[in-house]
PDB file of N, CA and C in Angstrom:
ATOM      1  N   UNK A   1     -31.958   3.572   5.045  1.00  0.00           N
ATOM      2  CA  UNK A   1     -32.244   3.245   3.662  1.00  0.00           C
ATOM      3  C   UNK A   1     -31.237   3.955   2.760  1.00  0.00           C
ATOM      4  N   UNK A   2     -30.568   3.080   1.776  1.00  0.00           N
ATOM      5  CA  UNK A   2     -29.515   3.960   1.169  1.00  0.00           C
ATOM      6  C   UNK A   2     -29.825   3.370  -0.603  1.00  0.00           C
ATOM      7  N   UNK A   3     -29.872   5.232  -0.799  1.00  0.00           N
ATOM      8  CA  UNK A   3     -29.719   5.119  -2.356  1.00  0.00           C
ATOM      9  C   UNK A   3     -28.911   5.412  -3.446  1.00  0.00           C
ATOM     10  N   UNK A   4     -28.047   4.702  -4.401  1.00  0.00           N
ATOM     11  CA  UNK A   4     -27.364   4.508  -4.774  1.00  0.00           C
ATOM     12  C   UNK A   4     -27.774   5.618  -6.300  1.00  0.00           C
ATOM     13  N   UNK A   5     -26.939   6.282  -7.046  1.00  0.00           N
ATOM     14  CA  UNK A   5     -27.032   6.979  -8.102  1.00  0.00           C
ATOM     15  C   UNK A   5     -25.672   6.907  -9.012  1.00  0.00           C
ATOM     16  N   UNK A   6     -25.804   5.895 -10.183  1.00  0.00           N
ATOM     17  CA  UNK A   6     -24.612   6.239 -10.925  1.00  0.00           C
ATOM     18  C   UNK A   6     -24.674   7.089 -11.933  1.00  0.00           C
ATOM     19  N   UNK A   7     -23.645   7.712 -12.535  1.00  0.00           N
ATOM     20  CA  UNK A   7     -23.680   8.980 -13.279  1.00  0.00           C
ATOM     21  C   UNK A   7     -22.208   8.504 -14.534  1.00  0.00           C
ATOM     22  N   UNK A   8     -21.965   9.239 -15.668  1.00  0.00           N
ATOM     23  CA  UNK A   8     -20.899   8.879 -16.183  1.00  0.00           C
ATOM     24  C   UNK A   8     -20.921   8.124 -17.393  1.00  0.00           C
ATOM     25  N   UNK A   9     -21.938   7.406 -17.710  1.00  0.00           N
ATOM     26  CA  UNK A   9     -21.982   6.165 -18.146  1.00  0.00           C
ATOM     27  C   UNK A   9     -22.511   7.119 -20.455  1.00  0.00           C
ATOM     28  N   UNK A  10     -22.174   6.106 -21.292  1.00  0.00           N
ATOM     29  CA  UNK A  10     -22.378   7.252 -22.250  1.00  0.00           C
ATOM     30  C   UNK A  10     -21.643   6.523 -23.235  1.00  0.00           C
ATOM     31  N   UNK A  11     -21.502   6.767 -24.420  1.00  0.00           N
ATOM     32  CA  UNK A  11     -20.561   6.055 -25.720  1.00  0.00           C
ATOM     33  C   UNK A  11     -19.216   6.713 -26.005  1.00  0.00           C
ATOM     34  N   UNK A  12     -18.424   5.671 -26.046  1.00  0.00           N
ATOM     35  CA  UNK A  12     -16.946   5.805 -26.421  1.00  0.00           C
ATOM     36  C   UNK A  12     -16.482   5.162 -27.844  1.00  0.00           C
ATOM     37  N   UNK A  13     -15.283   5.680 -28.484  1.00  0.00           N
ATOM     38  CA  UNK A  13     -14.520   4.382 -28.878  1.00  0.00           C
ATOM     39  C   UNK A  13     -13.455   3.772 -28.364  1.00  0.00           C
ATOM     40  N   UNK A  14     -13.287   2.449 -28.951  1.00  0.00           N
ATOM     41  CA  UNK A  14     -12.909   1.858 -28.761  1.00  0.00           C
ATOM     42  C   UNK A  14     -10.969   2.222 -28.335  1.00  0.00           C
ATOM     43  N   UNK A  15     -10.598   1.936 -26.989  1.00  0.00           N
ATOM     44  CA  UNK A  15      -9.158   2.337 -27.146  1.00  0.00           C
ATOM     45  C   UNK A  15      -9.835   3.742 -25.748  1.00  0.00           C
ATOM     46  N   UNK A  16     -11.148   4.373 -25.955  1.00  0.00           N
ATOM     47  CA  UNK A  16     -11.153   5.554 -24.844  1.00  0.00           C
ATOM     48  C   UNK A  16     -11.203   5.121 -23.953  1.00  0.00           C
ATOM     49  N   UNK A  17     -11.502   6.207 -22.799  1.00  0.00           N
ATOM     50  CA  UNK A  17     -11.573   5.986 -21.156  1.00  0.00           C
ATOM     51  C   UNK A  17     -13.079   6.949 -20.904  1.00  0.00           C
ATOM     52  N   UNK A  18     -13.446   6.440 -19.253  1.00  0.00           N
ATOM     53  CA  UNK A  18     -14.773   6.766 -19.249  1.00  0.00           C
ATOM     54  C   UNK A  18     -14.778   6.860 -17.936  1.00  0.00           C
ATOM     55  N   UNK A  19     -15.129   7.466 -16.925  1.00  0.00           N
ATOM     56  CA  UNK A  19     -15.133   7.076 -15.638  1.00  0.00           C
ATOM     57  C   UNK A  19     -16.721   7.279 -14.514  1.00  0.00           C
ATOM     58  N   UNK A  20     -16.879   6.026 -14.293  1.00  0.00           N
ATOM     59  CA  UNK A  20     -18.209   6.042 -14.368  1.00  0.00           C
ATOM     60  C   UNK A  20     -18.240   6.737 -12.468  1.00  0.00           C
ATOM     61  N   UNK A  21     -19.157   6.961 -11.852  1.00  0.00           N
ATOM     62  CA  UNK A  21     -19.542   7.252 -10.682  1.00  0.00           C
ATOM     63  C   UNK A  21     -20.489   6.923  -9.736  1.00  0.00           C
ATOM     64  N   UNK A  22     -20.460   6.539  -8.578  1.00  0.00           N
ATOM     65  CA  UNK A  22     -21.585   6.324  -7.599  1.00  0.00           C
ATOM     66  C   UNK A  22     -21.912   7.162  -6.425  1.00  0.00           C
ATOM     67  N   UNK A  23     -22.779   7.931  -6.392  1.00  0.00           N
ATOM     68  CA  UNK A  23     -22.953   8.476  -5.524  1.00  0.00           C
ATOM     69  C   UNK A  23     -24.147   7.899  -4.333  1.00  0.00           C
ATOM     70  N   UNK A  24     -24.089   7.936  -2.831  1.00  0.00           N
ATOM     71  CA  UNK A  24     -24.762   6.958  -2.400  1.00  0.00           C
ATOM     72  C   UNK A  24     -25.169   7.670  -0.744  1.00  0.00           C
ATOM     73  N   UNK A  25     -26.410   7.567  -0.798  1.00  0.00           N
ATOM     74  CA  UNK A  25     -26.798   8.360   0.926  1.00  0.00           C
ATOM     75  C   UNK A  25     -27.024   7.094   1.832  1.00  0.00           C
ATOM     76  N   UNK A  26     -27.001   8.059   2.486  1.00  0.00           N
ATOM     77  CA  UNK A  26     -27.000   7.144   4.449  1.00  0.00           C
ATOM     78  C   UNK A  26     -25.620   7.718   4.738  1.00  0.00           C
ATOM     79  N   UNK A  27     -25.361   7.002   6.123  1.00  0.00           N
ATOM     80  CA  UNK A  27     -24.487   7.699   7.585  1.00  0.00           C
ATOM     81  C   UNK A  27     -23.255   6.445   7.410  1.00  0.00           C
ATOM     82  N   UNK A  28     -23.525   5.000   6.396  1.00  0.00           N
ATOM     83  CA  UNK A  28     -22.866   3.891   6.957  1.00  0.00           C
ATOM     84  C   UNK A  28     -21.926   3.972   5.640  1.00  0.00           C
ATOM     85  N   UNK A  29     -21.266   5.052   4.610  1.00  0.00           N
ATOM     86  CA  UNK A  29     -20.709   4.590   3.430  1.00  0.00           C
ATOM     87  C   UNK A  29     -19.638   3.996   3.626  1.00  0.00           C
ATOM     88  N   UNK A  30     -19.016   4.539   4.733  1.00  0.00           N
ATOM     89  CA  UNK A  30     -17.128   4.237   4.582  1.00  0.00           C
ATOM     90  C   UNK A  30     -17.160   3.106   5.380  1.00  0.00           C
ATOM     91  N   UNK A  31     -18.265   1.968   5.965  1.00  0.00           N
ATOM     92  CA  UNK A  31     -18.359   0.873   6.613  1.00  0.00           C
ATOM     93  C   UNK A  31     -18.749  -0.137   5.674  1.00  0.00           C
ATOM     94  N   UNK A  32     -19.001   0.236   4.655  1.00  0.00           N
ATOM     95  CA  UNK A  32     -19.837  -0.846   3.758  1.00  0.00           C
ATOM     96  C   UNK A  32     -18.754  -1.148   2.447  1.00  0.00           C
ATOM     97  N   UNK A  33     -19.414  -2.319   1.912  1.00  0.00           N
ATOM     98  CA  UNK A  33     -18.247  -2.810   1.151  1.00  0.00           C
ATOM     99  C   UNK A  33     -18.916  -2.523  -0.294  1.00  0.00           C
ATOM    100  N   UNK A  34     -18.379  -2.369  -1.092  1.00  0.00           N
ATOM    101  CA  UNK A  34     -19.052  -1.297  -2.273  1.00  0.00           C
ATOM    102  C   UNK A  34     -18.082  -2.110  -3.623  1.00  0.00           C
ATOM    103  N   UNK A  35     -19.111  -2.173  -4.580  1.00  0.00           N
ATOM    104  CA  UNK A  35     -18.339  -2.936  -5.757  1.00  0.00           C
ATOM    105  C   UNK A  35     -19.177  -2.331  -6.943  1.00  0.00           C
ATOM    106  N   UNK A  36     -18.626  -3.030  -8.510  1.00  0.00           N
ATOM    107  CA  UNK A  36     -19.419  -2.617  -9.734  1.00  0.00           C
ATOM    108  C   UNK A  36     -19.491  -3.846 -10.057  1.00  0.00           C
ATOM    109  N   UNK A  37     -21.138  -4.193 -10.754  1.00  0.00           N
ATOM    110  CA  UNK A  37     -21.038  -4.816 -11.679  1.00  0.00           C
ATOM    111  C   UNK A  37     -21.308  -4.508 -12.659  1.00  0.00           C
ATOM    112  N   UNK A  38     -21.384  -5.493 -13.855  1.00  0.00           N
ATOM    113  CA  UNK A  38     -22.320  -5.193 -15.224  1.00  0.00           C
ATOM    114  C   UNK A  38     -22.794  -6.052 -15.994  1.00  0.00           C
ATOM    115  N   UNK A  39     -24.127  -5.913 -16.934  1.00  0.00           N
ATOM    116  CA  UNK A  39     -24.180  -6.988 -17.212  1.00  0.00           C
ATOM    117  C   UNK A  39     -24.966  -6.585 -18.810  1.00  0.00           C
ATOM    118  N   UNK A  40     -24.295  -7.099 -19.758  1.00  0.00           N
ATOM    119  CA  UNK A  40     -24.667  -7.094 -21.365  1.00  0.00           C
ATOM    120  C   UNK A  40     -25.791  -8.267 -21.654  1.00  0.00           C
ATOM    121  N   UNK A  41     -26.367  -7.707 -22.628  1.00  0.00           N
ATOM    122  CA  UNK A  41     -27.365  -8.525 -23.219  1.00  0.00           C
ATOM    123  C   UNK A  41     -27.204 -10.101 -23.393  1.00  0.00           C
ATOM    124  N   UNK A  42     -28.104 -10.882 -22.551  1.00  0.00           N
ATOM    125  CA  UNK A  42     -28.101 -12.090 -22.867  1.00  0.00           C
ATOM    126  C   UNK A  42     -27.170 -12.970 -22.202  1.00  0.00           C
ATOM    127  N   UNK A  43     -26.166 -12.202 -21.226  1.00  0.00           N
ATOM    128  CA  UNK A  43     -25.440 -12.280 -20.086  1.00  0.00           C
ATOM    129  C   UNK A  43     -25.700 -12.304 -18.517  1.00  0.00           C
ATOM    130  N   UNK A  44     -24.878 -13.222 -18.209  1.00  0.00           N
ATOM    131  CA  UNK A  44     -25.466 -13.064 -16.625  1.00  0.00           C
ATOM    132  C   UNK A  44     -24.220 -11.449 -16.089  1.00  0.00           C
ATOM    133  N   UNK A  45     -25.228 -11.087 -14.925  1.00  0.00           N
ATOM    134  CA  UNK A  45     -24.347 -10.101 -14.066  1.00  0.00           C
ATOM    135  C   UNK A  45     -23.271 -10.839 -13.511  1.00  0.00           C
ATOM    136  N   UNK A  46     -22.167  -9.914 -14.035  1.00  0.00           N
ATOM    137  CA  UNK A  46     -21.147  -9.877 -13.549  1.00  0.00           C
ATOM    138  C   UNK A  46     -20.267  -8.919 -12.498  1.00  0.00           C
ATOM    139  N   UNK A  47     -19.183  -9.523 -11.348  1.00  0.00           N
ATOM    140  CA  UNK A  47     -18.238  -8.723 -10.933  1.00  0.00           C
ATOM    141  C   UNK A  47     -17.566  -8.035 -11.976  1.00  0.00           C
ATOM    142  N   UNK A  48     -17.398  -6.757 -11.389  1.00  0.00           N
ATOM    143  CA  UNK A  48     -15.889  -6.067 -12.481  1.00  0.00           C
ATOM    144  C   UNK A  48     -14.865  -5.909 -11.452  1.00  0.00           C
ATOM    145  N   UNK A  49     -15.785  -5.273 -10.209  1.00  0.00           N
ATOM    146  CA  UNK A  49     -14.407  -4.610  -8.969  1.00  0.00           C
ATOM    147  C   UNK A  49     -15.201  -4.398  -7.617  1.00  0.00           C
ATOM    148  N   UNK A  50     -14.295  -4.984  -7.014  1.00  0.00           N
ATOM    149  CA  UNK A  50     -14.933  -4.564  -5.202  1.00  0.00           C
ATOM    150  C   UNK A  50     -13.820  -3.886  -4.643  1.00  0.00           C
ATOM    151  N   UNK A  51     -14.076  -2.759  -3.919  1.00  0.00           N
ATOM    152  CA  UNK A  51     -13.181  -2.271  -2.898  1.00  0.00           C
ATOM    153  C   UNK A  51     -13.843  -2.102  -1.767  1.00  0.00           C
ATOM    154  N   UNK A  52     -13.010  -2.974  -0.434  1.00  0.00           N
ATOM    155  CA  UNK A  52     -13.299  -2.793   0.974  1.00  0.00           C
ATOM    156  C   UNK A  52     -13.312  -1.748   1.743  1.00  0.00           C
ATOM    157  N   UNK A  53     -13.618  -1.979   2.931  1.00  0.00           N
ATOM    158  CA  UNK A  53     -13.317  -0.708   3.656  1.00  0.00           C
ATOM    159  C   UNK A  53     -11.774  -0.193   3.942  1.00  0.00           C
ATOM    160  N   UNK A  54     -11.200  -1.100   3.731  1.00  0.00           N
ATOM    161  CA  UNK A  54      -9.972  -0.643   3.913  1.00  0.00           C
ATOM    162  C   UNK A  54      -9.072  -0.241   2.826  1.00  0.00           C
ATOM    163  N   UNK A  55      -9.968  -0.085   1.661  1.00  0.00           N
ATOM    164  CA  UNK A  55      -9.584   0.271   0.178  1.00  0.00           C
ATOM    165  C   UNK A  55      -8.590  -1.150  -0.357  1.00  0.00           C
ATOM    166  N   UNK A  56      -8.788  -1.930   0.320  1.00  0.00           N
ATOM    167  CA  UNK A  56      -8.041  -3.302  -0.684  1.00  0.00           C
ATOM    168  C   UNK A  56      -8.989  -3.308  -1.913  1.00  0.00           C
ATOM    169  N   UNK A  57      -8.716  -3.313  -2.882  1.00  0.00           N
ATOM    170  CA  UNK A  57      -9.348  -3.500  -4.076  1.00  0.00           C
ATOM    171  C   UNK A  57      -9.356  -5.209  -5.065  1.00  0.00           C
ATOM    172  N   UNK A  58     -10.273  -5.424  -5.822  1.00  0.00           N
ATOM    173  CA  UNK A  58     -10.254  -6.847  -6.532  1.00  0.00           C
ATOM    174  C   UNK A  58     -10.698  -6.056  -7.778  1.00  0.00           C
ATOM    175  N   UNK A  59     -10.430  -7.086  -8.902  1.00  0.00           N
ATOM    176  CA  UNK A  59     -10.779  -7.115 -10.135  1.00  0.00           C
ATOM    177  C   UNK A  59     -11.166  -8.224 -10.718  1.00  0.00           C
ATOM    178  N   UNK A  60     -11.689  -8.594 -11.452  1.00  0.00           N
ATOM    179  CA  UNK A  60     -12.124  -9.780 -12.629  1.00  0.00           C
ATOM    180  C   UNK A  60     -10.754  -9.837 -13.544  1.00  0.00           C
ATOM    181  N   UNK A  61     -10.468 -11.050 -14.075  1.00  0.00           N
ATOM    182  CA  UNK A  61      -9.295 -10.491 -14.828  1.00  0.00           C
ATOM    183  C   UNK A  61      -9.306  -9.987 -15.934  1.00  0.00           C
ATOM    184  N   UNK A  62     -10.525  -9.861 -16.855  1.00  0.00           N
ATOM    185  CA  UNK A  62     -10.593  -9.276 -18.513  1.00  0.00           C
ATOM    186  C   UNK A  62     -10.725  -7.740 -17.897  1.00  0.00           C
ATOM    187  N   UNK A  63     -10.516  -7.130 -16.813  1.00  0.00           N
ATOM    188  CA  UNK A  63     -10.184  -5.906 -16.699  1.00  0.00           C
ATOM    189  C   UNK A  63      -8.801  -5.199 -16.101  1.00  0.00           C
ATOM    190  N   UNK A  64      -8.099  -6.420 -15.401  1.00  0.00           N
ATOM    191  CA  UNK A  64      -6.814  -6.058 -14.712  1.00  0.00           C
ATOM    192  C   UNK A  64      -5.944  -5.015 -15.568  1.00  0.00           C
ATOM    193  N   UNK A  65      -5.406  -3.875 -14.844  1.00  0.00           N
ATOM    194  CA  UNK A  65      -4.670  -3.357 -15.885  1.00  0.00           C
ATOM    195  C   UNK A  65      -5.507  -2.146 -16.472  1.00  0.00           C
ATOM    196  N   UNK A  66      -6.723  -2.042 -16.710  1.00  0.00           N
ATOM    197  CA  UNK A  66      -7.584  -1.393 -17.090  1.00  0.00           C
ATOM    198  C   UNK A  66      -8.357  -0.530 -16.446  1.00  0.00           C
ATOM    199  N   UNK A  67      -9.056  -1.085 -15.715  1.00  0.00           N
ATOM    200  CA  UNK A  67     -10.060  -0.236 -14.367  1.00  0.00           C
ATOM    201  C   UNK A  67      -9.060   0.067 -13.480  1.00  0.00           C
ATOM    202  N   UNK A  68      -9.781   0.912 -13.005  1.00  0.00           N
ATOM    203  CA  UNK A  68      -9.249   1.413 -11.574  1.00  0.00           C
ATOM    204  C   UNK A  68     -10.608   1.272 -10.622  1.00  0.00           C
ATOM    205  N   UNK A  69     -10.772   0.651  -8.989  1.00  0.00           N
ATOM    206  CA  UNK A  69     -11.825   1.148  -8.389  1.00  0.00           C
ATOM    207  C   UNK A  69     -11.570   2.220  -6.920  1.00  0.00           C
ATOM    208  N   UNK A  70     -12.413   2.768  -6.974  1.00  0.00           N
ATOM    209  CA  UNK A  70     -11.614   3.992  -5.545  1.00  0.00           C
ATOM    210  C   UNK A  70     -12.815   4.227  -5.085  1.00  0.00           C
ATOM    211  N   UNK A  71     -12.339   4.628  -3.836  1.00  0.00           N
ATOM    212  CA  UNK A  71     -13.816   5.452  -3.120  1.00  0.00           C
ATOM    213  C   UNK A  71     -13.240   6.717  -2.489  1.00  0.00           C
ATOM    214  N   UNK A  72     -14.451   7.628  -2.365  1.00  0.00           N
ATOM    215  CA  UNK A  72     -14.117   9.031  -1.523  1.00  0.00           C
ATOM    216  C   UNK A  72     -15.380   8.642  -0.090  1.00  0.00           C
ATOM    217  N   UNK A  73     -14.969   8.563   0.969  1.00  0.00           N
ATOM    218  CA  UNK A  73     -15.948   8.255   1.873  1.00  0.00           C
ATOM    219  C   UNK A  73     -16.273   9.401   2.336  1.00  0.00           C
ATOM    220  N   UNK A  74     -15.262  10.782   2.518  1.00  0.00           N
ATOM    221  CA  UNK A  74     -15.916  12.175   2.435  1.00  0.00           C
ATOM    222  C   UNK A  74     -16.746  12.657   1.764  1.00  0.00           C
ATOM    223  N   UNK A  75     -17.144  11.987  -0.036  1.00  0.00           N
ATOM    224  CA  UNK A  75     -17.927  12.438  -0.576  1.00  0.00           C
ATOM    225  C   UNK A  75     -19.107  11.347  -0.415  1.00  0.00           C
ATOM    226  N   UNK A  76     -18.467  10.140  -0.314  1.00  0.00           N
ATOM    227  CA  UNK A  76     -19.987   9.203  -0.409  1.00  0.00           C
ATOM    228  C   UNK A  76     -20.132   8.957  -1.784  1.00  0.00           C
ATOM    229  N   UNK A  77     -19.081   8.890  -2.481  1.00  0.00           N
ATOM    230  CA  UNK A  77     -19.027   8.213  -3.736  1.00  0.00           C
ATOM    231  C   UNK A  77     -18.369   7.393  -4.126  1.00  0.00           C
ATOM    232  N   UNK A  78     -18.128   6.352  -4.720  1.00  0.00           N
ATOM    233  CA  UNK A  78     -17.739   5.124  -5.621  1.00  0.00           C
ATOM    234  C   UNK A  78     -17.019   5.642  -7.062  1.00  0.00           C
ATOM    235  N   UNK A  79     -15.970   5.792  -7.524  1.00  0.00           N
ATOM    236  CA  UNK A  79     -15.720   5.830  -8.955  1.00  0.00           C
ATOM    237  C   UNK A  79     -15.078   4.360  -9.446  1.00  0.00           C
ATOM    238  N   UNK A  80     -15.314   4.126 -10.911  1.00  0.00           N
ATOM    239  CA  UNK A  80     -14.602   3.030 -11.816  1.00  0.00           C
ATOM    240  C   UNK A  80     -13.989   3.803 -12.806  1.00  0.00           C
ATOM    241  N   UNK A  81     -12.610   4.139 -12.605  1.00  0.00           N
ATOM    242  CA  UNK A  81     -11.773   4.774 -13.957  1.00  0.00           C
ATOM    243  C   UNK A  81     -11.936   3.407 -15.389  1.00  0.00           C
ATOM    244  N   UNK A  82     -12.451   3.682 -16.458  1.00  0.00           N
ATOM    245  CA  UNK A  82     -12.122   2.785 -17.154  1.00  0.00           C
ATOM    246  C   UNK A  82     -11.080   3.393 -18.655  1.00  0.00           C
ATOM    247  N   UNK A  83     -10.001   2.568 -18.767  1.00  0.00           N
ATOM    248  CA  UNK A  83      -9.358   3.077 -19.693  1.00  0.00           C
ATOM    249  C   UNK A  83      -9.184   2.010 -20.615  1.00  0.00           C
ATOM    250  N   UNK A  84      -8.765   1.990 -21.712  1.00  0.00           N
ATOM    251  CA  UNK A  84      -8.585   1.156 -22.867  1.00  0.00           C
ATOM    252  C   UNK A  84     -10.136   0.327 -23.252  1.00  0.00           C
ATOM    253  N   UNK A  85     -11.064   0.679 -23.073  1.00  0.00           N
ATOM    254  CA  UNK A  85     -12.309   0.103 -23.508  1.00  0.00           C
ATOM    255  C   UNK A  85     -12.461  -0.415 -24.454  1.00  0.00           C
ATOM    256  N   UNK A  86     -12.968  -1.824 -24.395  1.00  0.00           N
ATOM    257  CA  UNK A  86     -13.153  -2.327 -25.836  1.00  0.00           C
ATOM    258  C   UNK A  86     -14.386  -3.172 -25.794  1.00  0.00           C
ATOM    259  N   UNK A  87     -15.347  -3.562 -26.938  1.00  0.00           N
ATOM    260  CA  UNK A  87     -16.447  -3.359 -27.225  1.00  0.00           C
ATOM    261  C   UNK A  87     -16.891  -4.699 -26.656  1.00  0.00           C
ATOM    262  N   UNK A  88     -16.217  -5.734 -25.724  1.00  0.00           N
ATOM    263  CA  UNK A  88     -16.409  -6.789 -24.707  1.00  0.00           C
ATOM    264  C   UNK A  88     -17.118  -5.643 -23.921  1.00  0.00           C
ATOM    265  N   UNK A  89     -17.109  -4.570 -23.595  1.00  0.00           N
ATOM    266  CA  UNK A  89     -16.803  -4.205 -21.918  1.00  0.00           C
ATOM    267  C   UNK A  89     -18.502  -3.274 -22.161  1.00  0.00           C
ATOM    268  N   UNK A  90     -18.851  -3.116 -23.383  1.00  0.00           N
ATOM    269  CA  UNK A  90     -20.026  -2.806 -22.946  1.00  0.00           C
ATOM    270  C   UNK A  90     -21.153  -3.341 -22.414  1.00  0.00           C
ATOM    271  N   UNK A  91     -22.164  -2.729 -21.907  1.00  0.00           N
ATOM    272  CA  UNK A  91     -23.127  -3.492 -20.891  1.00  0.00           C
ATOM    273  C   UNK A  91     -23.643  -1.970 -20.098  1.00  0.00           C
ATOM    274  N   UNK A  92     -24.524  -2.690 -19.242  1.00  0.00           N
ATOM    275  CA  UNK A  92     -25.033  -1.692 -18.230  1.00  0.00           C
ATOM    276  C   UNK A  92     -24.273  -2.077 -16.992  1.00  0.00           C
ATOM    277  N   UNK A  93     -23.597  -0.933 -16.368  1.00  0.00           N
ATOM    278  CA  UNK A  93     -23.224  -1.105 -14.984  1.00  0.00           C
ATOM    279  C   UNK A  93     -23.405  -0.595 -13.744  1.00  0.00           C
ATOM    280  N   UNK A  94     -23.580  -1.795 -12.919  1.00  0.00           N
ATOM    281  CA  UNK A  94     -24.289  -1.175 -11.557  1.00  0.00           C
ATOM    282  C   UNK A  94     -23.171  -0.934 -10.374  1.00  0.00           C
ATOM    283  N   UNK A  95     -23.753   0.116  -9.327  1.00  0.00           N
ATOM    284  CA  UNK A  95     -23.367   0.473  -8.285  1.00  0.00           C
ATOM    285  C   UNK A  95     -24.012  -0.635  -7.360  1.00  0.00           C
ATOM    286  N   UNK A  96     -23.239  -1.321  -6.240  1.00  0.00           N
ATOM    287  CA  UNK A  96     -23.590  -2.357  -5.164  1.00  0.00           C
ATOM    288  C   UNK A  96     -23.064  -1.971  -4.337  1.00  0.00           C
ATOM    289  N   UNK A  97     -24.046  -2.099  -3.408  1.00  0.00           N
ATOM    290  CA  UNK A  97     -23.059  -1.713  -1.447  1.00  0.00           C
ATOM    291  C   UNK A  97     -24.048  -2.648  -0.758  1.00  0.00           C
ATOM    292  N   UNK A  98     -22.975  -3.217   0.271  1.00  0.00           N
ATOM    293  CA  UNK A  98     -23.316  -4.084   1.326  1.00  0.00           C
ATOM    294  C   UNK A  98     -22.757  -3.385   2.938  1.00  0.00           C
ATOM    295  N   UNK A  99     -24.062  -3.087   3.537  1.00  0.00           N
ATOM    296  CA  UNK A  99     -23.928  -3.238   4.881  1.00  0.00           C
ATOM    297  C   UNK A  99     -24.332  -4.100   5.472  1.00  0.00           C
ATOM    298  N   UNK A 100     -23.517  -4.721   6.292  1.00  0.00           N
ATOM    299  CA  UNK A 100     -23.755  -5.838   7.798  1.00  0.00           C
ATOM    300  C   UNK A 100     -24.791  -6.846   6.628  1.00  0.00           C
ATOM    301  N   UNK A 101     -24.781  -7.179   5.348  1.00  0.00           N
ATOM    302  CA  UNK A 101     -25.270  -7.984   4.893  1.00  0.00           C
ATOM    303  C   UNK A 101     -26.913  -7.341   4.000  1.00  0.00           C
ATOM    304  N   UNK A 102     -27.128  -6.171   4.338  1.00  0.00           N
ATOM    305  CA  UNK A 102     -28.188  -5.309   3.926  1.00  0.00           C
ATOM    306  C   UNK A 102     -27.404  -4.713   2.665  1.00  0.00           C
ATOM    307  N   UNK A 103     -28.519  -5.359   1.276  1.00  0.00           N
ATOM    308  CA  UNK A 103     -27.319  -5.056   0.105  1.00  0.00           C
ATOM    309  C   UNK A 103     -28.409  -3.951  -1.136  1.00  0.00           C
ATOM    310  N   UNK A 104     -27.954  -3.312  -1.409  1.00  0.00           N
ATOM    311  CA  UNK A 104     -28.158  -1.786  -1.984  1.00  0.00           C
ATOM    312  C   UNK A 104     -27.644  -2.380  -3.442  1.00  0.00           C
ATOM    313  N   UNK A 105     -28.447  -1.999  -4.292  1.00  0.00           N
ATOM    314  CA  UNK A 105     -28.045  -1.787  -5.961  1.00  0.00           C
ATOM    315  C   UNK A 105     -28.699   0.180  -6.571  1.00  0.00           C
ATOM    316  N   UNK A 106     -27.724   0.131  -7.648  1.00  0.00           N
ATOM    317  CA  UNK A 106     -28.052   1.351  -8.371  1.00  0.00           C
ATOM    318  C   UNK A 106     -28.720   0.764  -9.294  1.00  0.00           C
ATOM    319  N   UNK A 107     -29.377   2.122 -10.023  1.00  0.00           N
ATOM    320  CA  UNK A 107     -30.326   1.975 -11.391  1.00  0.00           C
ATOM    321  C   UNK A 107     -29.696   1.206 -12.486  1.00  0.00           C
ATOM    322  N   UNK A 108     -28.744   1.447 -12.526  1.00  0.00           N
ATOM    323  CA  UNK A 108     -27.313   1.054 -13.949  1.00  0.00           C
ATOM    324  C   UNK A 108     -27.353   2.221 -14.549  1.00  0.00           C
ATOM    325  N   UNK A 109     -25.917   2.265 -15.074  1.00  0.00           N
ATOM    326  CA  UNK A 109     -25.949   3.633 -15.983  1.00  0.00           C
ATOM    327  C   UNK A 109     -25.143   2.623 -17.869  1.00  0.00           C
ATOM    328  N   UNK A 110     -25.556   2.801 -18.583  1.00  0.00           N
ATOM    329  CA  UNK A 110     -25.234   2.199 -19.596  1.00  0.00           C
ATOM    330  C   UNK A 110     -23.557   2.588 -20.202  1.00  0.00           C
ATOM    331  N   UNK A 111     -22.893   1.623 -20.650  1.00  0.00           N
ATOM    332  CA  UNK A 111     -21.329   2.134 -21.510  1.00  0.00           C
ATOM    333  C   UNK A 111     -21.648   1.497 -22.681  1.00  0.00           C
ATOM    334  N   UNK A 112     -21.645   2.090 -23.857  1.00  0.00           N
ATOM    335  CA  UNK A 112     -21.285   1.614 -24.999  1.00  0.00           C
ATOM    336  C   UNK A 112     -20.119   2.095 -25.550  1.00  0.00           C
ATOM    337  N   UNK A 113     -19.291   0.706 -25.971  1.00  0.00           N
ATOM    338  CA  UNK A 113     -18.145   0.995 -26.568  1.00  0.00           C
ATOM    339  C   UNK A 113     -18.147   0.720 -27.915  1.00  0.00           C
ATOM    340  N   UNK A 114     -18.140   1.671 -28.990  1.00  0.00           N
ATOM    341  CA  UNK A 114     -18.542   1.157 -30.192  1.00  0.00           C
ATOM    342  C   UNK A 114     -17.644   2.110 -31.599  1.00  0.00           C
ATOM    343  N   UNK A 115     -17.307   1.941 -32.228  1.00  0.00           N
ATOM    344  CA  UNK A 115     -16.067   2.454 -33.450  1.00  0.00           C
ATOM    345  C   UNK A 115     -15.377   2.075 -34.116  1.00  0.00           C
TER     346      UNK A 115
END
């Protein structure tokens, strides 16, 4: 059973950076495929970023250029560097991991970008 905890999440302006975090238990992290989404009011959930096990990374494109996604599989955490934030990009965003098809969500941790 694996539980997911994001941390990070908090108000910026517009133009800052923020870097949100996932921290996540069980034995299977560095096997599982781990992504962010988010999703604003009145919006469906969205992809922002998946990175594989082999650290190939994806993006959505209203973030290319912007995010960064990484993992530490020594620590068992997930980070999303976000830089240049702008007030599209707020929302609540979640931590997701998929093992062997067994799929894990976080609480959401909220970003408001607002100034």
């Amino acid at each position: 059973q694996v539980q997911l905890v994001e941390s990070g999440g908090g108000l910026v302006q517009p133009g800052g950076s923020l870097t949100l975090s996932c921290a996540a238990s069980g034995d299977n992290f560095r096997l599982s495929f781990l992504a962010w989404y988010r999703q604003a009011p009145g919006k469906e959930r969205e992809r922002v970023a998946h990175i594989r096990t082999t650290g190939v990374a994806g993006y959505r494109d209203s973030v290319k250029g912007r995010f960064t996604i990484s993992r530490d599989n020594a620590k068992n955490t997930m980070y999303l560097q976000m830089n240049d934030l702008k007030s599209e990009d707020s929302a609540v965003y979640y931590c997701y991991l998929d093992y062997i098809t067994r799929e894990y969500w976080g609480q959401g941790t909220q970003v408001t970008v607002s100034g």
